[in-house]
Protein backbone atom coordinates (compact mmCIF):
# COMPACT_ATOMS: atom_id res chain seq x y z
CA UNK A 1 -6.59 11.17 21.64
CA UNK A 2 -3.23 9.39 20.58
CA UNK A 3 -0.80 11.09 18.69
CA UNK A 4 1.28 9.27 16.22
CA UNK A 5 4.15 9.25 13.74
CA UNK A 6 4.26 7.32 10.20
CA UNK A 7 7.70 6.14 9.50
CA UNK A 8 7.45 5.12 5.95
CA UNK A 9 4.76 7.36 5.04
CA UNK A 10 4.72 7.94 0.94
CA UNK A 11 1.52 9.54 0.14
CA UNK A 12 -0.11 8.86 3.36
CA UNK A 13 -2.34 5.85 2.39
CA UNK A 14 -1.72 4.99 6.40
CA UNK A 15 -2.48 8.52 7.82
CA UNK A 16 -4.94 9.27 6.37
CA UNK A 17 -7.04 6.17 7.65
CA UNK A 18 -5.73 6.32 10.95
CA UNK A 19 -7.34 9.99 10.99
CA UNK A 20 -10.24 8.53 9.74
CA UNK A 21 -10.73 6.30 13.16
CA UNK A 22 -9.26 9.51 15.31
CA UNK A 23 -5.61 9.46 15.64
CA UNK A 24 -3.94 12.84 15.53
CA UNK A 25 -0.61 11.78 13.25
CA UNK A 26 1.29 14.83 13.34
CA UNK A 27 4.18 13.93 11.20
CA UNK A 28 5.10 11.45 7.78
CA UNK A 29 8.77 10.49 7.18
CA UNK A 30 9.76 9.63 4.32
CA UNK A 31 12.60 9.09 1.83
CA UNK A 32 11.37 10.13 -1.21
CA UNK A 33 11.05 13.64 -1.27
CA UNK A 34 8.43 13.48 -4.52
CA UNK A 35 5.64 11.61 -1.85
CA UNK A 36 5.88 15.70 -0.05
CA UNK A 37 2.90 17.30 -2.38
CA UNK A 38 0.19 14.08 -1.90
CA UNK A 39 0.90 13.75 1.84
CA UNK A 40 0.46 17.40 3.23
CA UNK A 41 -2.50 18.22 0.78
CA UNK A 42 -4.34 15.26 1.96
CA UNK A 43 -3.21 15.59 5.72
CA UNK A 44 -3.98 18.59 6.74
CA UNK A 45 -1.91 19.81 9.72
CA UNK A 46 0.76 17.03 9.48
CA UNK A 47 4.22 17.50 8.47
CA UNK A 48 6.50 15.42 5.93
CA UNK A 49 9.78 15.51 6.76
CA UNK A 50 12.12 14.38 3.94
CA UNK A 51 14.56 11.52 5.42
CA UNK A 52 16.63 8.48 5.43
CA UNK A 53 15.34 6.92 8.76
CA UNK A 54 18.88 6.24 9.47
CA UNK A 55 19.46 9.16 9.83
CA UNK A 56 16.57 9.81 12.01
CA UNK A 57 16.43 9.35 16.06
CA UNK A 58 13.47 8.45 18.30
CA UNK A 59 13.86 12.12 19.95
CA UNK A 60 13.94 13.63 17.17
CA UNK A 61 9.99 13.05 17.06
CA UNK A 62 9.49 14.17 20.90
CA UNK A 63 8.35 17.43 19.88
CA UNK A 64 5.66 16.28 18.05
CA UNK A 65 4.46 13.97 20.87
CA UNK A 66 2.80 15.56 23.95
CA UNK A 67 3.11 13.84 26.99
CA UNK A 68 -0.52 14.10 28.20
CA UNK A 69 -1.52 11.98 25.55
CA UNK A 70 -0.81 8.44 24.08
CA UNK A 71 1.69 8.36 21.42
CA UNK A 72 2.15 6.19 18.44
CA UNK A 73 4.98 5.06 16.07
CA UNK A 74 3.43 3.57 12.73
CA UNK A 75 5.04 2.45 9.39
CA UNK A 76 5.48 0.23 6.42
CA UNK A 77 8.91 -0.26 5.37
CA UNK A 78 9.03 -0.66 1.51
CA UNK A 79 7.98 -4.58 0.87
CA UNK A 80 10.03 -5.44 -2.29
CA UNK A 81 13.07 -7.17 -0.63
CA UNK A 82 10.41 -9.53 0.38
CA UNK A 83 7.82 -10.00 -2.16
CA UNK A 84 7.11 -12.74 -4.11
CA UNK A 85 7.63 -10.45 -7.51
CA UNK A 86 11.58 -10.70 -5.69
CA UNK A 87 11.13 -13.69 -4.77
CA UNK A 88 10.49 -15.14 -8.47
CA UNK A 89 13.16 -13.08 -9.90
CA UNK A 90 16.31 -14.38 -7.64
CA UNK A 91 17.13 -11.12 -5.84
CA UNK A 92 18.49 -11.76 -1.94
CA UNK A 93 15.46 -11.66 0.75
CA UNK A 94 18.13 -10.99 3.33
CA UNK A 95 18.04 -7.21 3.84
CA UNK A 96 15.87 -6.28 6.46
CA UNK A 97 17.65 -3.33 7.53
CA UNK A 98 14.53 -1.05 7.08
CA UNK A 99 12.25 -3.18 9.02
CA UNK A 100 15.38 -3.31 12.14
CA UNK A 101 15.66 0.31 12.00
CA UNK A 102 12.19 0.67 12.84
CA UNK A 103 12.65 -1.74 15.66
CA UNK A 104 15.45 0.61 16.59
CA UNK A 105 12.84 2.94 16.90
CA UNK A 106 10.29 1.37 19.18
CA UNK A 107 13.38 0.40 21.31
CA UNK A 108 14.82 4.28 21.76
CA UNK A 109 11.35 5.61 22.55
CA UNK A 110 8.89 2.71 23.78
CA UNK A 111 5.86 4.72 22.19
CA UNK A 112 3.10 3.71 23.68
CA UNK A 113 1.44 1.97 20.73
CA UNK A 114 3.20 0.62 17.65
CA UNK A 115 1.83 -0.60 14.48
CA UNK A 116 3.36 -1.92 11.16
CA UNK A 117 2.29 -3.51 7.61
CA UNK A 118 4.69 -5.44 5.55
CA UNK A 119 4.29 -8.39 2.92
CA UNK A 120 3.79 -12.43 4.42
CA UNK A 121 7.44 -13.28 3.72
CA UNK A 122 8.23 -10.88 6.42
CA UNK A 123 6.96 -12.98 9.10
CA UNK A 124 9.50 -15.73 8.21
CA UNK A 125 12.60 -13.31 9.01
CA UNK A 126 14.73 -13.16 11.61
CA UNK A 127 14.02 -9.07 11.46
CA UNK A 128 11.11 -9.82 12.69
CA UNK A 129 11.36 -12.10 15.16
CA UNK A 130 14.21 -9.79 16.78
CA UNK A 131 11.13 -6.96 16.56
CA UNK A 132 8.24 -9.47 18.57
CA UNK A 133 11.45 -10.31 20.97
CA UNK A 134 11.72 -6.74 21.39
CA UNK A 135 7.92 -5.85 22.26
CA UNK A 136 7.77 -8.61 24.32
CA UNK A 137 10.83 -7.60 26.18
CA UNK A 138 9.12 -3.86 26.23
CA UNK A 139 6.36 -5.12 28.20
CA UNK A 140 3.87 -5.18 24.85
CA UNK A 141 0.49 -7.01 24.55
CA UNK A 142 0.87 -8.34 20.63
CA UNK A 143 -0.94 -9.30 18.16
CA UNK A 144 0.30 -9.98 14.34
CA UNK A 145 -1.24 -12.39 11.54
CA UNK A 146 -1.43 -12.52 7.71
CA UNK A 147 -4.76 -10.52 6.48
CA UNK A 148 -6.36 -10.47 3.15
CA UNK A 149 -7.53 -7.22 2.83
CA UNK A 150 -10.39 -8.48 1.00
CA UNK A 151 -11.71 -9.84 3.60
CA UNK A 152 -11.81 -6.62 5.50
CA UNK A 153 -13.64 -4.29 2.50
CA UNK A 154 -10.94 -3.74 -0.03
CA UNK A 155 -11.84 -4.88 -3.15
CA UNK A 156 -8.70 -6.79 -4.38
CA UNK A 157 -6.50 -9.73 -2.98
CA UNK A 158 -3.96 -8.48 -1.08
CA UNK A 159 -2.23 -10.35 1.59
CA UNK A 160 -0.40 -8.62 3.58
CA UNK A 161 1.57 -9.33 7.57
CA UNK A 162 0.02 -6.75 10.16
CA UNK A 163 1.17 -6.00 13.53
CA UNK A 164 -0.06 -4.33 16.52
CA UNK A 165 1.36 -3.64 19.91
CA UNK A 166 0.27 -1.90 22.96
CA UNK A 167 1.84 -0.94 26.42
CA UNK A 168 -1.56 0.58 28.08
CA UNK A 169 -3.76 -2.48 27.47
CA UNK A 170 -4.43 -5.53 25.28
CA UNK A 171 -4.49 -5.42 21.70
CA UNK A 172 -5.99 -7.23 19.15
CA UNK A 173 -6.19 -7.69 14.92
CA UNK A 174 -9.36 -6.43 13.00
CA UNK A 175 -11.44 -9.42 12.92
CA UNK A 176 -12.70 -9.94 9.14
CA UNK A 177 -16.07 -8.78 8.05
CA UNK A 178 -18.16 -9.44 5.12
CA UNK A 179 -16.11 -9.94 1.84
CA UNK A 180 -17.00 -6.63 -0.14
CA UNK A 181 -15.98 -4.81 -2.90
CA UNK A 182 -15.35 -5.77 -6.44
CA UNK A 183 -13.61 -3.70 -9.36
CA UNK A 184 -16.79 -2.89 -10.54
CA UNK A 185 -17.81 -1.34 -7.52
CA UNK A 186 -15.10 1.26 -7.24
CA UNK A 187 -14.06 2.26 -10.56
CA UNK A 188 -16.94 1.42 -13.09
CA UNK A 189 -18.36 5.20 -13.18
CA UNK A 190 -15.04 6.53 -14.72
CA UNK A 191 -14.59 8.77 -17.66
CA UNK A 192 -13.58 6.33 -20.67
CA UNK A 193 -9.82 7.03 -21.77
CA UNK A 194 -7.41 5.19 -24.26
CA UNK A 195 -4.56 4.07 -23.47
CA UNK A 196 -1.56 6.86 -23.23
CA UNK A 197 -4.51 9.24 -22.63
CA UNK A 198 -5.36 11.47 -19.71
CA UNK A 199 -9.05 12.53 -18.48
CA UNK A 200 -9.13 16.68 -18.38
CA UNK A 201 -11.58 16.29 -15.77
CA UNK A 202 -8.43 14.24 -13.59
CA UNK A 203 -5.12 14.03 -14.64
CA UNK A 204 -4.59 10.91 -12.09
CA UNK A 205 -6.78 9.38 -14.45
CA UNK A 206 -3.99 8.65 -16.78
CA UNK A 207 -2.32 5.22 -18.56
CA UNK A 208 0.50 4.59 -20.32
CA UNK A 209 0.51 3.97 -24.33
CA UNK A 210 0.32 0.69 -25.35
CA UNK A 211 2.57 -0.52 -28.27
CA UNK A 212 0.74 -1.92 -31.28
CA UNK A 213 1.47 -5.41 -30.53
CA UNK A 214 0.13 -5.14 -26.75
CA UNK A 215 -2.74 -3.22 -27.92
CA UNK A 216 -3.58 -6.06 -30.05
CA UNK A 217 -2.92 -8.67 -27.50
CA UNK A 218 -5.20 -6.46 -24.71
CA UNK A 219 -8.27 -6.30 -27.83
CA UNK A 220 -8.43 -10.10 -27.92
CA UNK A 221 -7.80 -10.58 -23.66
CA UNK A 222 -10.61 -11.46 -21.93
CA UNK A 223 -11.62 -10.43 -18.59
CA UNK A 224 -9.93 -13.05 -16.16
CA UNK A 225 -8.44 -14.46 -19.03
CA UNK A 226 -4.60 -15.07 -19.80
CA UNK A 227 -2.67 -14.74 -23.13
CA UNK A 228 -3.62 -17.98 -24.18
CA UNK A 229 -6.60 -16.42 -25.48
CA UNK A 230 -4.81 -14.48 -28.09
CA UNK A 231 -3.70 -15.72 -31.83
CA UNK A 232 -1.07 -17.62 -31.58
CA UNK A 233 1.10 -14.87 -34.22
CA UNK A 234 0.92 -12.58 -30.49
CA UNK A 235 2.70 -15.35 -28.73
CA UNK A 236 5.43 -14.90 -28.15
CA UNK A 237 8.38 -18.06 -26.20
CA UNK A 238 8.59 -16.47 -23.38
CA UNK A 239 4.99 -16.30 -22.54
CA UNK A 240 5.02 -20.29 -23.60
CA UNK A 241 7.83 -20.44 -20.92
CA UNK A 242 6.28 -18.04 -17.88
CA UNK A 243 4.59 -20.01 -14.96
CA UNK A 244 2.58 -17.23 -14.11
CA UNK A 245 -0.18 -16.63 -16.37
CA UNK A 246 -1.87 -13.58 -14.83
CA UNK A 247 0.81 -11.23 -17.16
CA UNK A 248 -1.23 -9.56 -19.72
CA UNK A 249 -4.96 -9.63 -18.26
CA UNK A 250 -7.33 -8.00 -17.52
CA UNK A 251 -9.01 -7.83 -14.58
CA UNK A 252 -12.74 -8.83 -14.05
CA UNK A 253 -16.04 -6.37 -13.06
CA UNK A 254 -17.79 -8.88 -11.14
CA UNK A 255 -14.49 -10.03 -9.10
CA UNK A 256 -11.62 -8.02 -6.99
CA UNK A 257 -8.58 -7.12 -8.10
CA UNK A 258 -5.71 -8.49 -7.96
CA UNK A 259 -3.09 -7.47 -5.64
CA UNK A 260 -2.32 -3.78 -6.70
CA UNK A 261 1.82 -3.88 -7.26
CA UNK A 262 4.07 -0.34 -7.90
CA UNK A 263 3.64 -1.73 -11.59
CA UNK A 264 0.31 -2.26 -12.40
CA UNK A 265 0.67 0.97 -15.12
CA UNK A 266 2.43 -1.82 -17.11
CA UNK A 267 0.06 -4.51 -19.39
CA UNK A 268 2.99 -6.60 -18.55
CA UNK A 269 3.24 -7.26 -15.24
CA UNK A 270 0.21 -8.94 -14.02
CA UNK A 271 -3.83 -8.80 -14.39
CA UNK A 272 -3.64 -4.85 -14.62
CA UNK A 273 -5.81 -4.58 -17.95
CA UNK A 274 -9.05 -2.65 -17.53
CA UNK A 275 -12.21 -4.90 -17.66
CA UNK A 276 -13.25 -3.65 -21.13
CA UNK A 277 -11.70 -0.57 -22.21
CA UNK A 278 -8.10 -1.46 -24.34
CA UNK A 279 -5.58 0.29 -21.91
CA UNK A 280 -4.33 -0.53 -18.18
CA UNK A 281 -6.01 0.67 -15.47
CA UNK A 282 -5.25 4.74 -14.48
CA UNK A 283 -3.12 5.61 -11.87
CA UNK A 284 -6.59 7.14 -10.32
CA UNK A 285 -8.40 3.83 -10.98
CA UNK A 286 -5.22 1.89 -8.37
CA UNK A 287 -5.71 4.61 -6.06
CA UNK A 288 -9.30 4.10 -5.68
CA UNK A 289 -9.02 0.14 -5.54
CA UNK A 290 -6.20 1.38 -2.71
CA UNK A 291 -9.38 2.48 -0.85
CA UNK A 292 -8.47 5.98 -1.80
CA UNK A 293 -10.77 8.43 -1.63
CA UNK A 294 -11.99 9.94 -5.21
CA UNK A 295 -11.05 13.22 -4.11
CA UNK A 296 -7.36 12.17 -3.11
CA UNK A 297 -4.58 14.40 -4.83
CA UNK A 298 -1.82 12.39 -6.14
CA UNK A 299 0.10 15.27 -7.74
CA UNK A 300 1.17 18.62 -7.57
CA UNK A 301 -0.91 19.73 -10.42
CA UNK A 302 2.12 22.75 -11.32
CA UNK A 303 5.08 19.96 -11.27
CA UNK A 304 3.40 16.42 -12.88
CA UNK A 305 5.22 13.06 -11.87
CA UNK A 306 5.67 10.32 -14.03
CA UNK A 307 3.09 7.61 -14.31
CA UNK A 308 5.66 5.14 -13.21
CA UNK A 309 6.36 7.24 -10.23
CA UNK A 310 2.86 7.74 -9.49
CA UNK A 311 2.42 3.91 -9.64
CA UNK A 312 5.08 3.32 -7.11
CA UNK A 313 3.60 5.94 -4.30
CA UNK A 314 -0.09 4.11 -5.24
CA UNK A 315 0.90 0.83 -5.27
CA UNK A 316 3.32 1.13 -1.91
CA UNK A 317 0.43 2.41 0.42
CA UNK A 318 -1.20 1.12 2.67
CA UNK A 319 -4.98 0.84 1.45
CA UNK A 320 -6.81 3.53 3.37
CA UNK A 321 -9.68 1.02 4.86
CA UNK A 322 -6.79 -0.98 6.08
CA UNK A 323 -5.10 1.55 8.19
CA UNK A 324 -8.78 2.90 9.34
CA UNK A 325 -9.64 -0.55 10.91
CA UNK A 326 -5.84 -0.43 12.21
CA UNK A 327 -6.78 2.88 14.08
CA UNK A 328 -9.72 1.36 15.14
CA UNK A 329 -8.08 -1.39 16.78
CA UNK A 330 -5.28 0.73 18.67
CA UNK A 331 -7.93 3.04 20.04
CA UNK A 332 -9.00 -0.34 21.13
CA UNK A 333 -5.98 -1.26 23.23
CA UNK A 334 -6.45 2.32 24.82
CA UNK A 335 -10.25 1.87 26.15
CA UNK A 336 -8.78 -1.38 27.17
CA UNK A 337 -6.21 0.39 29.31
């Protein structure tokens, strides 16, 4: 069986399907301290250690490891500095450190396999080609492309740069499948809620309040509409001036998702309005289009988190059936061994 790490871990989007396909992870680091609750509960047996990977050395994970079996080092740095959301919005696309201190990583320990998620841009960096320069150095079979996930049974467009590396055979990508999975088919069976309401049967099933003018605007948006459906009194210049016209719509039954962002709690910020109810999609509703299972706790039900916090850890993970087929593919490089 391999044994692996998640650098990066939040709520364990990652471990969780790589223990779906077999992998023994035995520990999630992590930064934020608030991911601890959703990780362990979910992840039986694996341990969240609270950290600035800085901070953190390669042997500081050797006691986890065992050295009669194959041993792993996964992770997703956090994607902003290089998402098009930045991108769009002027901010620098220049620091990488997170990405090179995993590469430090891989260097101090040569793990046997390796495996990392990140956005597109990524793969134009000079990060990253210091970390395929480094495999290859390693002795590492590679493989890395740009996926969409829907391609590969999650029901939204998400693009997104996988890697995989192996030093006991070769290695290879998921090859696509069938495209599956619309909204309808993961969150249609919900409870009904308003917006700022929470279900008592969930409490992840929660939104945030709209403000009379956006609850207006979402009660005349139609499902893969924009705001150009609305009267024109809800217009406002800015909306007359935007380039992107997926901000305040709703998404569609029959179609995926779009590309589920730490902000989708916000009618604002892209195509995050439910298909017919008048509210945003529920923090529950992301995790499930996330690949989440429906059973998946989010929360410490004694100390509640924000909605906007619960967005981030959601909307940073990697979707569950991703990092299952990921598994899949490093148990792969082992049988190839």
């Amino acid at each position: 069986m391999i044994r692996a790490v998640d650098v990066f871990c939040g709520i364990g989007g990652l471990t969780y399907g790589l223990r779906l396909a077999g992998l023994d992870v035995v520990l999630g680091l992590d930064s934020d301290a608030s991911c601890r609750y959703a990780y362990e509960a979910n992840n039986a047996g694996a341990a969240f250690l609270a950290a600035d990977v800085r901070d953190v050395r390669f042997a500081d994970f050797e006691s986890r490891y065992s050295k009669s079996r194959i041993n792993a080092l996964v992770g997703c740095a956090p994607c902003q500095p290089f998402s098009s959301h930045t991108r769009r919005n002027g901010t620098s696309e220049d620091d990488c450190e997170l990405v090179d201190e995993f590469a430090r990583l891989v260097g101090e320990g040569t793990p046997d396999l390796v495996s990392m998620e990140n956005v597109p841009g990524l793969a134009k960096h000079q990060s990253f080609s210091d970390l395929l320069k480094l495999l290859t150095s390693l002795d590492y079979h590679v493989d890395h492309g740009v996926l969409d996930f829907h391609e590969f049974g999650v029901p939204q467009h998400r693009r997104r740069l996988v890697l995989v590396a192996s030093r006991k055979g070769t290695v290879a990508l998921p090859k696509p499948e069938s495209e599956s999975g619309k909204v309808s088919d993961f969150i249609a069976g919900l409870n009904p809620i308003g917006a700022g309401e929470i279900c008592p049967e969930d409490p992840a099933h929660a939104t945030l309040p709209l403000s009379p003018i956006n609850l207006e605007r979402m009660r005349q948006s139609l499902p893969g509409g924009t705001w150009k459906d609305w009267n024109e009194a809800l217009v406002s210049p800015c909306h007359n001036r935007a380039h992107y016209p997926a901000p305040y719509g709703r998404m569609r039954w029959d179609a995926p998702a779009p590309t589920i962002t730490t902000q989708f709690c916000y009618y604002s910020t892209g195509r995050f309005g439910h298909p017919e109810q008048d509210r945003t999609i529920s923090v529950r509703e992301a995790a499930l289009l996330q690949t989440f299972p429906a059973d998946y706790q989010l929360f410490d039900p004694d100390t509640s988190l924000p909605i906007s916090k619960l967005a981030r850890h959601v909307g940073n993970a990697v979707p569950v059936r991703i990092a299952e087929l990921i598994g899949r593919s490093l148990n792969g490089a082992v049988a190839n061994a």
